[in-house]
N, C-alpha and C. Protein backbone atom coordinates (compact mmCIF):
# COMPACT_ATOMS: atom_id res chain seq x y z
N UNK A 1 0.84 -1.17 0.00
CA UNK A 1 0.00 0.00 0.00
C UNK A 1 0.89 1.23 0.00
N UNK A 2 0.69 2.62 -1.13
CA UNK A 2 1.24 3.58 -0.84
C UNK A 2 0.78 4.74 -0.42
N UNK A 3 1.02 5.34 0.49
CA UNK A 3 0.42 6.52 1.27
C UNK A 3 1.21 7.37 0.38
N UNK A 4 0.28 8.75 0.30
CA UNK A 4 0.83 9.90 0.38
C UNK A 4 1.69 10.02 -1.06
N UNK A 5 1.48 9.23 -2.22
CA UNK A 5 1.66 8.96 -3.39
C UNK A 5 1.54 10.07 -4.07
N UNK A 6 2.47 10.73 -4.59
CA UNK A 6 2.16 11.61 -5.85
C UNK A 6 2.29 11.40 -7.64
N UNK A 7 1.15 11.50 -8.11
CA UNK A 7 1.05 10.57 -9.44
C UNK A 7 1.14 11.80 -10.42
N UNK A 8 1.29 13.04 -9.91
CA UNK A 8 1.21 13.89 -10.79
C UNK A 8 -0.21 14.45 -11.56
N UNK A 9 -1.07 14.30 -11.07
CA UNK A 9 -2.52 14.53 -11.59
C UNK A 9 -3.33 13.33 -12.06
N UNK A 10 -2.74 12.11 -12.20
CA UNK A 10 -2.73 10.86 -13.02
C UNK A 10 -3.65 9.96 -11.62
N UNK A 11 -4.41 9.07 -11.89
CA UNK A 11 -5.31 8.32 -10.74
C UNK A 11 -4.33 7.15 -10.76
N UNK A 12 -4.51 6.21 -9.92
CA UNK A 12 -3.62 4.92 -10.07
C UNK A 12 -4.26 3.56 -10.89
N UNK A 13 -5.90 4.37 -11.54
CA UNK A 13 -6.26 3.25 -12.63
C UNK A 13 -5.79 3.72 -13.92
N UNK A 14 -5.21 5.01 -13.80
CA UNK A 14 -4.87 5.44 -15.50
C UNK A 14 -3.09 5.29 -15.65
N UNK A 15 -2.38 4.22 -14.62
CA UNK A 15 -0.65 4.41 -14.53
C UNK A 15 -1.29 3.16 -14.84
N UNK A 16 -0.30 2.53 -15.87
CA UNK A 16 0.24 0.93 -16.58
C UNK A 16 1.58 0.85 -16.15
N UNK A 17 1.72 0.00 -15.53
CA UNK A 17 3.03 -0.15 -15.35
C UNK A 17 3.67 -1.66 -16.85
N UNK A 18 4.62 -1.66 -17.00
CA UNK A 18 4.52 -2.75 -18.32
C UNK A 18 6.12 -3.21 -17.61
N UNK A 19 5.82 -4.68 -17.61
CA UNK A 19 7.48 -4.91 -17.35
C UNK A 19 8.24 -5.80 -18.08
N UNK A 20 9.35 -5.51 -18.73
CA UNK A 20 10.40 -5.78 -19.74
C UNK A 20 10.88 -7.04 -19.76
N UNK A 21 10.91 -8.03 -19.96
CA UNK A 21 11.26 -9.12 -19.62
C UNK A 21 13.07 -8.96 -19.95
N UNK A 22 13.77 -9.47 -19.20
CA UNK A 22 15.21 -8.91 -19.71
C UNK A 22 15.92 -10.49 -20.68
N UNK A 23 16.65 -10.92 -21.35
CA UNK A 23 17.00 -11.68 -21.96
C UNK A 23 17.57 -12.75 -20.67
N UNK A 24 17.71 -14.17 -21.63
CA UNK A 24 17.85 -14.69 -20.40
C UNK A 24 19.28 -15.08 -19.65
N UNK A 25 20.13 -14.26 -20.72
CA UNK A 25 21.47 -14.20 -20.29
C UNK A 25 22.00 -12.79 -19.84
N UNK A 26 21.36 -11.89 -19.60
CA UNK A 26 21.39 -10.74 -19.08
C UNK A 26 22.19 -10.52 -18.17
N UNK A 27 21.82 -10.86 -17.30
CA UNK A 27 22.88 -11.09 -15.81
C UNK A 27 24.23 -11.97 -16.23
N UNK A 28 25.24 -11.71 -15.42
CA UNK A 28 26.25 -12.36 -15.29
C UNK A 28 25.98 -13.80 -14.34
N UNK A 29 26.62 -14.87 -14.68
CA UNK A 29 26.73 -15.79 -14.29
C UNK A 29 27.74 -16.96 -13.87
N UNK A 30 28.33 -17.06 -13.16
CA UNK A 30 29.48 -17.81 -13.04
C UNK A 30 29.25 -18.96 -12.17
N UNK A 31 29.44 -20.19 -12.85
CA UNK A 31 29.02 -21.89 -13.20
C UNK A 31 30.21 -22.39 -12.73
N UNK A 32 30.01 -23.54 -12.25
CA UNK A 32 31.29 -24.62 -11.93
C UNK A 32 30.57 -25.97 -12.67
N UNK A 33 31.10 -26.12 -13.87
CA UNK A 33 31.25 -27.51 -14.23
C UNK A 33 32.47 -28.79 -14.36
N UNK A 34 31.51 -29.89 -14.13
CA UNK A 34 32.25 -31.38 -13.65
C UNK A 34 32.70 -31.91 -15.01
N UNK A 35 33.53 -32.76 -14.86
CA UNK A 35 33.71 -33.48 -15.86
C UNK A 35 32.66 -33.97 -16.41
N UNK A 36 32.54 -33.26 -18.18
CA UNK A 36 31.32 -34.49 -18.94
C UNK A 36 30.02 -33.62 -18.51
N UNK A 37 29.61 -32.42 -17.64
CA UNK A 37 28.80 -32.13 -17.69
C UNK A 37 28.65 -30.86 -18.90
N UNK A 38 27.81 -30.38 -19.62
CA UNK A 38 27.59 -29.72 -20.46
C UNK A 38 26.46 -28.25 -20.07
N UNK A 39 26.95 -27.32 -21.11
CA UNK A 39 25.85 -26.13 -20.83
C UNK A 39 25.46 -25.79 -21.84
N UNK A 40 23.96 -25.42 -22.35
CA UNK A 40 23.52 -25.41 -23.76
C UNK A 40 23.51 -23.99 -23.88
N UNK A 41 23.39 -23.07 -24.64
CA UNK A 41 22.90 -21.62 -24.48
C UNK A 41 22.25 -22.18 -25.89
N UNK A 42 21.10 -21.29 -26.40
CA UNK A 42 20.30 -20.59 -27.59
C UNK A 42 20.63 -19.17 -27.79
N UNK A 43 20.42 -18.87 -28.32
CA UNK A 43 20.23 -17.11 -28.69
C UNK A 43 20.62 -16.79 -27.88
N UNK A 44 22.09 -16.67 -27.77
CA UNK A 44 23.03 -16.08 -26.81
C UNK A 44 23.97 -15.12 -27.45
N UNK A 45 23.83 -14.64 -29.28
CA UNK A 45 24.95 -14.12 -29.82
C UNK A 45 25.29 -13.17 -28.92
N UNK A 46 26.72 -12.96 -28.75
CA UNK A 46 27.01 -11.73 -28.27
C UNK A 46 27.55 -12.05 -26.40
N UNK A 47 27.23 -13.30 -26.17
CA UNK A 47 27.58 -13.60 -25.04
C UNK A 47 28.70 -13.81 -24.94
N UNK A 48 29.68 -13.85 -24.10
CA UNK A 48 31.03 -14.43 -23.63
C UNK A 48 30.97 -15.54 -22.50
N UNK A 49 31.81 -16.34 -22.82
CA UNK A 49 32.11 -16.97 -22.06
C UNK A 49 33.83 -17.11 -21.55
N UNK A 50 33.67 -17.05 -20.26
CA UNK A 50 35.26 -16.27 -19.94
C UNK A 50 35.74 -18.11 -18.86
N UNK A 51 37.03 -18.67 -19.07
CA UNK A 51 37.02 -19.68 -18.53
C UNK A 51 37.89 -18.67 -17.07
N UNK A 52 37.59 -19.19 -16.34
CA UNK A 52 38.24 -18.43 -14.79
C UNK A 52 39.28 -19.91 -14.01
N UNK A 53 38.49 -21.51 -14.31
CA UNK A 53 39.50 -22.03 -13.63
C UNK A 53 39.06 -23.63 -14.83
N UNK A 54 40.39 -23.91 -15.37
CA UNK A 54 40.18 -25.39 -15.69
C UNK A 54 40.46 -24.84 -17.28
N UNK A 55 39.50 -26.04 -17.83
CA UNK A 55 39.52 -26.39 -19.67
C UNK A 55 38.10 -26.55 -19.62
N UNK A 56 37.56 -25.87 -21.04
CA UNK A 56 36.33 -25.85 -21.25
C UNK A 56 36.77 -26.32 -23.29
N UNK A 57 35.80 -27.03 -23.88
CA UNK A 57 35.66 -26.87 -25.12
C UNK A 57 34.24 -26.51 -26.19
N UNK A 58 34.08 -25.56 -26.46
CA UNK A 58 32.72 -24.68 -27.15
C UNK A 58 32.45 -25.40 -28.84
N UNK A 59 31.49 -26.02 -28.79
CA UNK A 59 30.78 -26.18 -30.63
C UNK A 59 29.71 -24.94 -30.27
N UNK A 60 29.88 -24.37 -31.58
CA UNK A 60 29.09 -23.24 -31.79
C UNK A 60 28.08 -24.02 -33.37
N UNK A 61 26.45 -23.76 -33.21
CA UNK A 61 26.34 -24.10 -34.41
C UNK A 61 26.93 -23.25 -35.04
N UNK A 62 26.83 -24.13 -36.80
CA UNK A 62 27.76 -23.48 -38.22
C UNK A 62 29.02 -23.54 -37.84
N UNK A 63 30.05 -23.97 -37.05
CA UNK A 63 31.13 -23.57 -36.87
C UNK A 63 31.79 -24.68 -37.07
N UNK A 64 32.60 -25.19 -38.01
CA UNK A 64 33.34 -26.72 -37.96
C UNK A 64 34.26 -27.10 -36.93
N UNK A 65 35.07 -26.43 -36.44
CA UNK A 65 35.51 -27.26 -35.56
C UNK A 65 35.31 -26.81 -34.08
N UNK A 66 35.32 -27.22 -33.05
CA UNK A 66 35.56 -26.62 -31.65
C UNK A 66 36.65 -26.15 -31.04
N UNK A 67 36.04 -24.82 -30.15
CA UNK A 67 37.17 -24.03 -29.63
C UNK A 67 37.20 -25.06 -27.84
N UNK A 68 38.71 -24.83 -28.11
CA UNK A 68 39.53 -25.13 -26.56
C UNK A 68 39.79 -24.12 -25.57
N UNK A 69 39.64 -23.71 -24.75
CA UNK A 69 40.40 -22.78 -24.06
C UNK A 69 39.91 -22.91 -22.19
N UNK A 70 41.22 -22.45 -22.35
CA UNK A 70 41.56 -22.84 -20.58
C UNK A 70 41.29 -21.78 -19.66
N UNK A 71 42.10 -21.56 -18.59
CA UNK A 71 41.96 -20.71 -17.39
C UNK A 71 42.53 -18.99 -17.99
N UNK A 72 41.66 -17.88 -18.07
CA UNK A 72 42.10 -16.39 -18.28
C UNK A 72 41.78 -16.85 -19.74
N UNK A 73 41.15 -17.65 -20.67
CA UNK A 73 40.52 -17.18 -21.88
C UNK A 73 39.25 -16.78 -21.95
N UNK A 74 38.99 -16.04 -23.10
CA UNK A 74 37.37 -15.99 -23.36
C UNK A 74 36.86 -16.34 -24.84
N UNK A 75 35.74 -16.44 -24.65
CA UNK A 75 35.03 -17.05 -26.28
C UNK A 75 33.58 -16.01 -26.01
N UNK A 76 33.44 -14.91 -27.75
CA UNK A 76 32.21 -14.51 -27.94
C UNK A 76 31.59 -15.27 -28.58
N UNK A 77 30.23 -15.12 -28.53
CA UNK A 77 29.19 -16.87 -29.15
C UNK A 77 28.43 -15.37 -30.26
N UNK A 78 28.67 -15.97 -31.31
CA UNK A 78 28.56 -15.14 -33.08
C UNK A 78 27.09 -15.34 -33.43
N UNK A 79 26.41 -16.66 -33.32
CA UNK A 79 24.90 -16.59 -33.76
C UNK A 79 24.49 -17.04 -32.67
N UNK A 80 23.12 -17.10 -33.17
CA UNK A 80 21.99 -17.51 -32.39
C UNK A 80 21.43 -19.12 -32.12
N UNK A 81 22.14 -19.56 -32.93
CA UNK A 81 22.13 -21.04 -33.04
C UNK A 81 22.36 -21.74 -31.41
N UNK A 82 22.56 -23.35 -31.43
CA UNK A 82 22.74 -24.39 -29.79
C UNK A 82 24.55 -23.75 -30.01
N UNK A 83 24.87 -23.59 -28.85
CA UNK A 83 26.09 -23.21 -27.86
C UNK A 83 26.14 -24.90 -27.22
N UNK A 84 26.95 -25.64 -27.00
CA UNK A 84 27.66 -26.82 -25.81
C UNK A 84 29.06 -26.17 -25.34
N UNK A 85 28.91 -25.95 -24.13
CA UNK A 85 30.55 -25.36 -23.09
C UNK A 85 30.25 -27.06 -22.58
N UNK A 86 31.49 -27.39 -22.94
CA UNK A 86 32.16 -28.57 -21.84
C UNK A 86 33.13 -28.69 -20.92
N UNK A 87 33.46 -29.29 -19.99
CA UNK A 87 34.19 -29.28 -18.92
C UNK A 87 34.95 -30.64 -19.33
N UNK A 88 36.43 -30.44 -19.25
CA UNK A 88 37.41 -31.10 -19.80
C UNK A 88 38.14 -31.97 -18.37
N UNK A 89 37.30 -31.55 -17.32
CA UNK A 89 37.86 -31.88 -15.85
C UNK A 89 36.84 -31.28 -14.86
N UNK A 90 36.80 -32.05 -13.72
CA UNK A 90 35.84 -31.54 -12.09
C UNK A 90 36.39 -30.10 -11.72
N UNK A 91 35.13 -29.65 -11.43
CA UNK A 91 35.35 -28.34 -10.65
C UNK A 91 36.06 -27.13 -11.77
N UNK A 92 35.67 -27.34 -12.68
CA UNK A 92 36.21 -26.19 -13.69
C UNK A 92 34.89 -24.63 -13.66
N UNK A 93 35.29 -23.34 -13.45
CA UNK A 93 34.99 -22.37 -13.45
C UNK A 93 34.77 -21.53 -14.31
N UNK A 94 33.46 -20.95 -15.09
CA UNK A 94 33.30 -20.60 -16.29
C UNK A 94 32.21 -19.03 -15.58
N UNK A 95 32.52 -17.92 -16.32
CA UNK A 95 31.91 -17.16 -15.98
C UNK A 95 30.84 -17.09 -17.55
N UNK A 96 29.46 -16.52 -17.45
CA UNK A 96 29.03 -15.83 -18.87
C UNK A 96 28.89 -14.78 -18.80
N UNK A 97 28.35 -14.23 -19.47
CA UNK A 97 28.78 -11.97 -19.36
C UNK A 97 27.93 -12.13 -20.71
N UNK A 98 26.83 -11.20 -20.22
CA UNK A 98 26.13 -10.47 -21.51
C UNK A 98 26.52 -9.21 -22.18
């Protein structure tokens, strides 16, 4: 309940509030994957994925071969197509960044 509300001349049946749904990689996220476990993204172009501890290896659709990269690399994901990040070993540390 709000007391003492100022709407500016406006009643509180004539304010719409509308809320944005934000993408679903929006937020930052930082994952610990096991050996053999996998992470899918969709429509993620434009995302990074930054490895922080271990070996990760990325198939990007359209892309022939897969990227490798270890601890202090990063990978931007180009389309919109299935993303697989794999974990090359337990307890590996992967941040994503929109």
């Amino acid at each position: 309940m709000i007391e003492n509300a100022d709407c500016y001349g406006y009643s509180l049946r004539d304010v719409r509030l509308f809320r944005v749904t934000a993408p679903a990689y929006a937020v930052p996220m930082v994952l610990r994957l096991n050996h053999n476990d996998f992470l899918r993204l969709r429509g993620a172009r434009g995302v990074a994925i930054e490895v922080m501890d271990g070996r990760v290896w990325i198939t990007e659709d359209g892309f022939r071969a897969d990227s490798f990269l270890g601890a202090g690399a990063c990978y931007r994901i180009c389309g919109d197509g299935l993303v697989l990040v794999g974990a090359e070993k337990d307890d590996t540390d992967i941040r994503v960044l929109a």
